[in-house]
Protein backbone atom coordinates (compact mmCIF):
# COMPACT_ATOMS: atom_id res chain seq x y z
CA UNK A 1 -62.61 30.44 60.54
CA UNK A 2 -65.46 32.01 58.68
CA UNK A 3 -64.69 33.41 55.59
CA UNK A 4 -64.50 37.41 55.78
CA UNK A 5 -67.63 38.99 54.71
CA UNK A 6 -67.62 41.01 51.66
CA UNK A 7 -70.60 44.01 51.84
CA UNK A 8 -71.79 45.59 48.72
CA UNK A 9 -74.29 48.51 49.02
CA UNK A 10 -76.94 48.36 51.68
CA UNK A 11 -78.02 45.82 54.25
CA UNK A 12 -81.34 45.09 55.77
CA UNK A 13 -80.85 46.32 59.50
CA UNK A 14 -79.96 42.96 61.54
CA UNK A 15 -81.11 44.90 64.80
CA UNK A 16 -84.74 44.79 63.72
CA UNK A 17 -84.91 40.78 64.46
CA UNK A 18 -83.79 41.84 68.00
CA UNK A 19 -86.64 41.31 70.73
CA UNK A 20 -88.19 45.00 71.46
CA UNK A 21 -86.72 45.95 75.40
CA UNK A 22 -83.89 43.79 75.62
CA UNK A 23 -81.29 45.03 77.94
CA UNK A 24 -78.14 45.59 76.02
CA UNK A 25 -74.50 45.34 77.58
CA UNK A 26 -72.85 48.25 78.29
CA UNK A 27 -69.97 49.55 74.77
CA UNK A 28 -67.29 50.82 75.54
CA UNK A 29 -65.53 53.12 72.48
CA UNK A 30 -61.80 53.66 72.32
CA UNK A 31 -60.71 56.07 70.36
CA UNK A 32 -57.51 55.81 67.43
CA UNK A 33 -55.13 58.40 66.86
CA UNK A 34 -55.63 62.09 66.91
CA UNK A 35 -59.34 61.07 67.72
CA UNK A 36 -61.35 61.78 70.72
CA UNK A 37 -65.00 61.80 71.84
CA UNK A 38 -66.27 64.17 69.64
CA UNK A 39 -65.65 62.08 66.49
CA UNK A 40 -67.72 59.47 67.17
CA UNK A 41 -71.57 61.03 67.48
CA UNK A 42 -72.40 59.42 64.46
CA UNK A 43 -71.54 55.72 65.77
CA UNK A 44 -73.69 56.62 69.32
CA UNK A 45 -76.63 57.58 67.29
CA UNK A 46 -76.31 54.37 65.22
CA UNK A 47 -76.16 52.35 68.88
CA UNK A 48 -78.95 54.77 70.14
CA UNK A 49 -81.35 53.37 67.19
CA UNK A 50 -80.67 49.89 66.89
CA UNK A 51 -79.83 49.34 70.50
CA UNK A 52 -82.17 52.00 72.64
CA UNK A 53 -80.96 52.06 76.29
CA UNK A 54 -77.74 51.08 75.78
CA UNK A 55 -75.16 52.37 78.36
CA UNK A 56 -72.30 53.86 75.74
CA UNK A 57 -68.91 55.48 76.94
CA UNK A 58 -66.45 57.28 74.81
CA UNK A 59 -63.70 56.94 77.07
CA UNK A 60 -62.19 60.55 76.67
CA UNK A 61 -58.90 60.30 77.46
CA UNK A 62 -55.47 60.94 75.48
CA UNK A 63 -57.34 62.97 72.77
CA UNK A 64 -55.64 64.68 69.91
CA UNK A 65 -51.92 64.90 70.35
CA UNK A 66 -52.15 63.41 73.51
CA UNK A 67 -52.99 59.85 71.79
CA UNK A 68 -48.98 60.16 70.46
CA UNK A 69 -48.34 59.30 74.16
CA UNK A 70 -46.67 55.53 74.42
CA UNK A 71 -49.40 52.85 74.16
CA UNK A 72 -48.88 51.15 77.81
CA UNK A 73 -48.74 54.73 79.54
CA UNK A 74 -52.39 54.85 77.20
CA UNK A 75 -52.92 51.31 78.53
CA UNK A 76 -53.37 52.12 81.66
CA UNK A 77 -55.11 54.93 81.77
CA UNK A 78 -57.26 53.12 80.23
CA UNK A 79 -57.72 50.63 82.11
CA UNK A 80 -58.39 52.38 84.61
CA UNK A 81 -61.27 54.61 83.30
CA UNK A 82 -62.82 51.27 81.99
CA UNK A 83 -62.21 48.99 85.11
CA UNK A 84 -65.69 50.49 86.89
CA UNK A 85 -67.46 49.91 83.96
CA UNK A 86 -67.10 46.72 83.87
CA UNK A 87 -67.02 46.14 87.56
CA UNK A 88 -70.87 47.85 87.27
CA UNK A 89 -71.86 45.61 84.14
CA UNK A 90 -73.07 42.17 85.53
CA UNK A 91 -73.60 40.24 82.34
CA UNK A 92 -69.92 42.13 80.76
CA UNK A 93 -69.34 44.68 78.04
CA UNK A 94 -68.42 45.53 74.84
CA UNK A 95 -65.61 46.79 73.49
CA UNK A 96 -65.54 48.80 70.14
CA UNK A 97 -61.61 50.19 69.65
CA UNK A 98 -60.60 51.94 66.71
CA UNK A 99 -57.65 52.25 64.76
CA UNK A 100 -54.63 52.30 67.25
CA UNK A 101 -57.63 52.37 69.85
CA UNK A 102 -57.49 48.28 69.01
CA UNK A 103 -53.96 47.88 69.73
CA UNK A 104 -54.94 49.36 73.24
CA UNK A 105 -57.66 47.19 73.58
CA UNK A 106 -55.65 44.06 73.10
CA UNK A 107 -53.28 45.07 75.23
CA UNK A 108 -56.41 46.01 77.81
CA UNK A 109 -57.40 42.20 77.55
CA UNK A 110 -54.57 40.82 77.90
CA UNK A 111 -53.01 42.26 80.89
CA UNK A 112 -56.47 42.43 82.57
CA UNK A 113 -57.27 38.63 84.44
CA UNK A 114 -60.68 39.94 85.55
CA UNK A 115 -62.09 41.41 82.25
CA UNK A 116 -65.58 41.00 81.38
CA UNK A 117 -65.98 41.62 78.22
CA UNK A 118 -68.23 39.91 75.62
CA UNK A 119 -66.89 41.32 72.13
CA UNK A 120 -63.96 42.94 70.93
CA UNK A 121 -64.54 45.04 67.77
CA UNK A 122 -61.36 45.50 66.04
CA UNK A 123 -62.90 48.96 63.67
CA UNK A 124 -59.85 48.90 61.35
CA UNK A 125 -57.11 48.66 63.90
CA UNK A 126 -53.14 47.88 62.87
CA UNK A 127 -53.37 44.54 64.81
CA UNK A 128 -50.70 43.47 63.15
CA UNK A 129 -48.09 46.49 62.89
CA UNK A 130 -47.65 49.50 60.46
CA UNK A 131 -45.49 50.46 57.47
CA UNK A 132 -45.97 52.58 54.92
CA UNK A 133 -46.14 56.17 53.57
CA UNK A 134 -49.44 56.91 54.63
CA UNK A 135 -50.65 61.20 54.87
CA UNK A 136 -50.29 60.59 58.56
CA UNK A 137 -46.67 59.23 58.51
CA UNK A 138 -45.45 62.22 56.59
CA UNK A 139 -47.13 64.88 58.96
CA UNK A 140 -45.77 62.83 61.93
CA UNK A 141 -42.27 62.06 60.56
CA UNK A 142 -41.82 64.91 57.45
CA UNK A 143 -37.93 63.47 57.42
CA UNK A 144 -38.52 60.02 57.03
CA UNK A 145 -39.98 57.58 54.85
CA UNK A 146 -41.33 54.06 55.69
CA UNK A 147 -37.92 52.46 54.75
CA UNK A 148 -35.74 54.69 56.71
CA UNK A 149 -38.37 55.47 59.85
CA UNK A 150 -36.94 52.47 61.80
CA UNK A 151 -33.42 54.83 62.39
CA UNK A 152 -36.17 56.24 64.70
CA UNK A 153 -38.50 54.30 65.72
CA UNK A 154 -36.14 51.49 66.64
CA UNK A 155 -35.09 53.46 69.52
CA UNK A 156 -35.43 54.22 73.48
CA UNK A 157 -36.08 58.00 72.04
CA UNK A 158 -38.96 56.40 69.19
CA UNK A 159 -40.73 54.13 71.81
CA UNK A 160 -41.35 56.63 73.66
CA UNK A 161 -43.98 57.89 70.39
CA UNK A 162 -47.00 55.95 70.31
CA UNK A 163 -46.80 55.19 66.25
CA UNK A 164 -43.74 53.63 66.97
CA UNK A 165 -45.47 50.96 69.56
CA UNK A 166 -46.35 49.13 66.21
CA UNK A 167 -44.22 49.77 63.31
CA UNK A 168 -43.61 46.40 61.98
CA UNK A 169 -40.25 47.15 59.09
CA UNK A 170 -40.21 43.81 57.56
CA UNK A 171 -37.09 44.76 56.39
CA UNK A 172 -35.77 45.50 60.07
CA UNK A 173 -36.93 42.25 61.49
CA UNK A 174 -34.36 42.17 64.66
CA UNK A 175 -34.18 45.67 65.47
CA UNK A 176 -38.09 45.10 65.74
CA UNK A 177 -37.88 42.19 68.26
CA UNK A 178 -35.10 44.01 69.91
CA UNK A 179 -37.02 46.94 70.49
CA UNK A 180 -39.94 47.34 70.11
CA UNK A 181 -41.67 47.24 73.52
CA UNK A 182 -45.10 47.10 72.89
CA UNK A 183 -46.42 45.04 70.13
CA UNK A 184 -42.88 42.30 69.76
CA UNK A 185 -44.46 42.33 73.81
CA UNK A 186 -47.98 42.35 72.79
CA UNK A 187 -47.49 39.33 70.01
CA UNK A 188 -45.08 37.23 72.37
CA UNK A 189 -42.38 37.81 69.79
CA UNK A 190 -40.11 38.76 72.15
CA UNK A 191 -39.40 37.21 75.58
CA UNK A 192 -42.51 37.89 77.71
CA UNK A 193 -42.53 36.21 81.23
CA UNK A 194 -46.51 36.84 81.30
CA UNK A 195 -46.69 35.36 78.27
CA UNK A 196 -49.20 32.25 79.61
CA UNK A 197 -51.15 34.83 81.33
CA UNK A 198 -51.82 37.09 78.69
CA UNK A 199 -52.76 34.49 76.25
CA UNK A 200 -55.02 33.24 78.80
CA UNK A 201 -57.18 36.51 79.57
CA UNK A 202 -57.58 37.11 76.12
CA UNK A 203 -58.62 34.03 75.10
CA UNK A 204 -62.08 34.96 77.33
CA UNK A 205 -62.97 36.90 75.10
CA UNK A 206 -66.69 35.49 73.65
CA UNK A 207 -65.86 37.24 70.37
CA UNK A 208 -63.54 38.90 68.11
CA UNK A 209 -64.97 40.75 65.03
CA UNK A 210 -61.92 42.29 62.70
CA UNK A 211 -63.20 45.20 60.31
CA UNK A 212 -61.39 46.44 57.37
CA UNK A 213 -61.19 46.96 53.85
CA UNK A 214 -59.18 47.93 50.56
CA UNK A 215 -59.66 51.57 50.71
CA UNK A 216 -59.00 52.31 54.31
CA UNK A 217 -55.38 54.15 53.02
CA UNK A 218 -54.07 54.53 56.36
CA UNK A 219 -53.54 50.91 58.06
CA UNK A 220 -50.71 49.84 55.76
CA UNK A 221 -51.07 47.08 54.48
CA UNK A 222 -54.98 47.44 55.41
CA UNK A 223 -54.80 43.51 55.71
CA UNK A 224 -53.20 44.04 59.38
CA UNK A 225 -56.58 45.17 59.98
CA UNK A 226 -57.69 41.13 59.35
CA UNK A 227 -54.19 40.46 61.42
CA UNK A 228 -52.25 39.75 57.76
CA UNK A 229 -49.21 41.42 57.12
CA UNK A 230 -45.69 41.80 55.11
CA UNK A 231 -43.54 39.54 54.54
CA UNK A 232 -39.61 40.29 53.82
CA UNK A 233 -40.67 40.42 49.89
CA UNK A 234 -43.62 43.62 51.01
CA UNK A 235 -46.16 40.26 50.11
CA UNK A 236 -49.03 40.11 51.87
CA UNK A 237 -49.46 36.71 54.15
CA UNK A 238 -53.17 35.66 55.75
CA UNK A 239 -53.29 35.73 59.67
CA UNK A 240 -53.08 32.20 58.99
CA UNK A 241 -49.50 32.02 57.71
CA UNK A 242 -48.64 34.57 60.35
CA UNK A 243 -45.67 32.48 62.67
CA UNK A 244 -48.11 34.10 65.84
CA UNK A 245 -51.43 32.28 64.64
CA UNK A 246 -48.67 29.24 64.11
CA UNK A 247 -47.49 29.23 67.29
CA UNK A 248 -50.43 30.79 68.67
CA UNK A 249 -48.23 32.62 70.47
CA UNK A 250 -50.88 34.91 71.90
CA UNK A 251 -54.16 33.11 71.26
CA UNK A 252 -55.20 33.89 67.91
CA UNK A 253 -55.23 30.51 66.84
CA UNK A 254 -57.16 29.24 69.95
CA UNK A 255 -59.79 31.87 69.12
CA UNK A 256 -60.00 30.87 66.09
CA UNK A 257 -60.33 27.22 66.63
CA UNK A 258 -63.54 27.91 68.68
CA UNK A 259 -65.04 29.77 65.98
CA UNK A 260 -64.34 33.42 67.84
CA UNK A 261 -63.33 35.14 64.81
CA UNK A 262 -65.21 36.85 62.09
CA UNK A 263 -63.73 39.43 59.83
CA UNK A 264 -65.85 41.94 57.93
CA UNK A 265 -64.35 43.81 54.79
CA UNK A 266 -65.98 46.62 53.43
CA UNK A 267 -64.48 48.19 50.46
CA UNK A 268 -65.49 51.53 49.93
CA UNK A 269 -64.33 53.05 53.62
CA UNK A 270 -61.64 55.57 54.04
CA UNK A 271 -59.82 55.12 56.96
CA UNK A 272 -61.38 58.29 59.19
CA UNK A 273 -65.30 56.92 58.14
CA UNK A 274 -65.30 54.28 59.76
CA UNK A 275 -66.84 54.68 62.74
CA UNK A 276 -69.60 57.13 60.93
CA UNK A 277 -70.24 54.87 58.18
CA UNK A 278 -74.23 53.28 58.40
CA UNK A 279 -73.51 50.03 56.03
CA UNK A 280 -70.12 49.34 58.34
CA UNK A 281 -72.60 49.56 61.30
CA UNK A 282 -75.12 47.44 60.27
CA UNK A 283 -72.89 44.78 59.07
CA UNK A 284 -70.42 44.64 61.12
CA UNK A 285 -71.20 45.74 64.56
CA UNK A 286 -74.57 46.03 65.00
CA UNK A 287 -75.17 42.24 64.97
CA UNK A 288 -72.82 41.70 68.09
CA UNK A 289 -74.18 44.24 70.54
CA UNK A 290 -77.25 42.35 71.97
C-alpha cells in the first residue's frame, strides 16, 4: 500500500495539469450525520473550478435528524436515488461519502452487483466502527458514556438508531458480533450468506482514497477513518493488523494488493470542515475526479 500522505500548508492545484475540456464523470456526494445538501456548497464550488462541467449530485435524502434513521433503511434509499445516475453515466461515477455517509457507501457497493463506480472517497468516514465520548455522543446519548453505551446500543431497540449501526466497544466484543446488524454484516464478522458476493462487487471498485487526520475529534479513534481501530487494550492497530484485512474478509486486502488504496491525512481538520476545506480538496480529492 502507499504510504498515507501527510499535507502541510498549501498545495499546487493538481487539476491544473488536467487537459482543458475533458469530460469529467459524474460525483455523487453522500452526506454524514445531521448533514444534508446545504452543507456542502463549498465542496461543489471546489468541483465547479477544478472540474468545470462536471455533473455533481448531493443526494438529499435523510437530512438532519432523519440521517439517525438505521443505515440499511438509509441504504436503500440510497440506492435508489443513485441507481439512475449511474445507469445515465456511461464511463461510471464517483462517489464522495462523508462521515457515516461512507459507511453507506460501502454498504451501497457492496450489495450493488451492477455498480459503476470509478472512486470511492472515504472524507473521514468511521469505516471501521465508533467509540468514544465525542460532543455528538453526549447530545445523542446525555445518559451514557462510551463504556456503558453498548447497554443500548447492543440491542433490537439501539439498532434501530443509526449511530449504533457502527459502534465498535472493544470491550463488548460478542455482544458486537451478536448484534450488531450492520457493520459485524458489513465487515463479514458475523455470518453473512452474501458474503462472496459482497466482497466481489466491491472489489470493482477502480479506487479507494481514505481521508483523515489527528484533529478530526469526532471519528473516535480518527484512525478508523484509515480503517485502524481499538484493540481490547483502547491501542490503536493499522488496517493491516485488522483480523478483516487478514482474512480479507470483505476485500480490503484484495484492494490493497492491486494498489487500490491511498490514504490521505491532513492534520489540522476538524471533523465538520472537511468537506469545505481547499488544501483537503486539492490533495485529496481533486486528483481522482478526472
Amino acid at each position: 500500500m502507499s504510504q498515507p500522505q501527510r499535507i502541510w500548508g498549501t498545495l499546487a492545484p493538481l487539476f491544473l495539469l488536467l487537459p482543458l475540456g475533458a469530460a469529467y464523470k459524474p460525483v455523487v456526494v453522500v452526506h454524514g450525520l445531521f448533514d444534508s445538501p446545504s452543507d456542502f456548497s463549498p465542496l461543489l464550488h471546489f468541483i465547479n473550478q477544478t472540474h468545470p462541467g462536471t455533473n455533481v449530485t448531493v443526494v438529499d435524502l435523510f437530512d438532519h435528524s432523519q440521517s439517525l434513521k438505521p443505515l440499511w433503511v438509509q441504504v436503500e434509499g440510497f440506492r435508489r436515488a443513485i441507481s439512475p445516475i449511474m445507469q445515465n453515466a456511461a464511463n461510471g461515477v464517483h462517489l464522495i461519502c462523508y462521515s457515516q455517509g461512507g459507511l453507506i457507501c460501502r454498504a451501497l457497493l457492496s450489495t450493488m452487483p451492477d455498480h459503476n463506480v470509478d472512486t470511492f472517497i472515504s472524507l473521514s468516514a468511521p469505516q471501521m466502527g465508533q467509540y468514544g465520548d465525542t460532543r455528538y455522543l453526549r447530545w445523542l446519548f446525555p445518559r451514557y458514556v462510551k463504556s456503558n453505551l453498548f447497554r443500548f446500543c447492543y440491542t433490537h431497540l439501539g439498532q434501530d438508531v443509526s449511530i449504533c449501526n457502527y459502534w465498535n466497544d472493544p470491550h463488548h466484543r460478542d455482544l458486537y458480533l451478536n448484534t450488531s446488524n450492520f457493520l459485524a454484516l458489513l465487515n463479514s464478522e458475523r455470518v453473512n450468506p452474501n458474503a462472496t458476493a459482497w466482497k466481489r462487487n466491491l472489489v470493482r471498485i477502480q479506487k479507494l482514497v481514505l481521508v483523515g487526520g489527528p484533529d478530526d475529534g469526532v471519528i473516535t479513534p480518527w484512525q478508523s477513518s484509515l480503517f485502524a481501530f481499538y484493540n481490547l487494550n483502547e491501542t490503536v492497530m493499522d488496517m493491516e493488523q485488522q483480523l478483516v484485512y487478514l482474512q480479507d474478509s470483505f476485500g480490503l486486502k484484495t484492494l490493497d494488493a492491486r494498489g487500490a488504496i491511498t490514504r490521505c491525512l491532513v492534520p489540522g481538520v476538524p471533523h465538520t470542515a472537511w468537506h469545505s476545506n481547499r488544501t483537503v480538496y486539492e490533495a485529496c480529492l481533486a486528483p481522482w475526479l478526472s
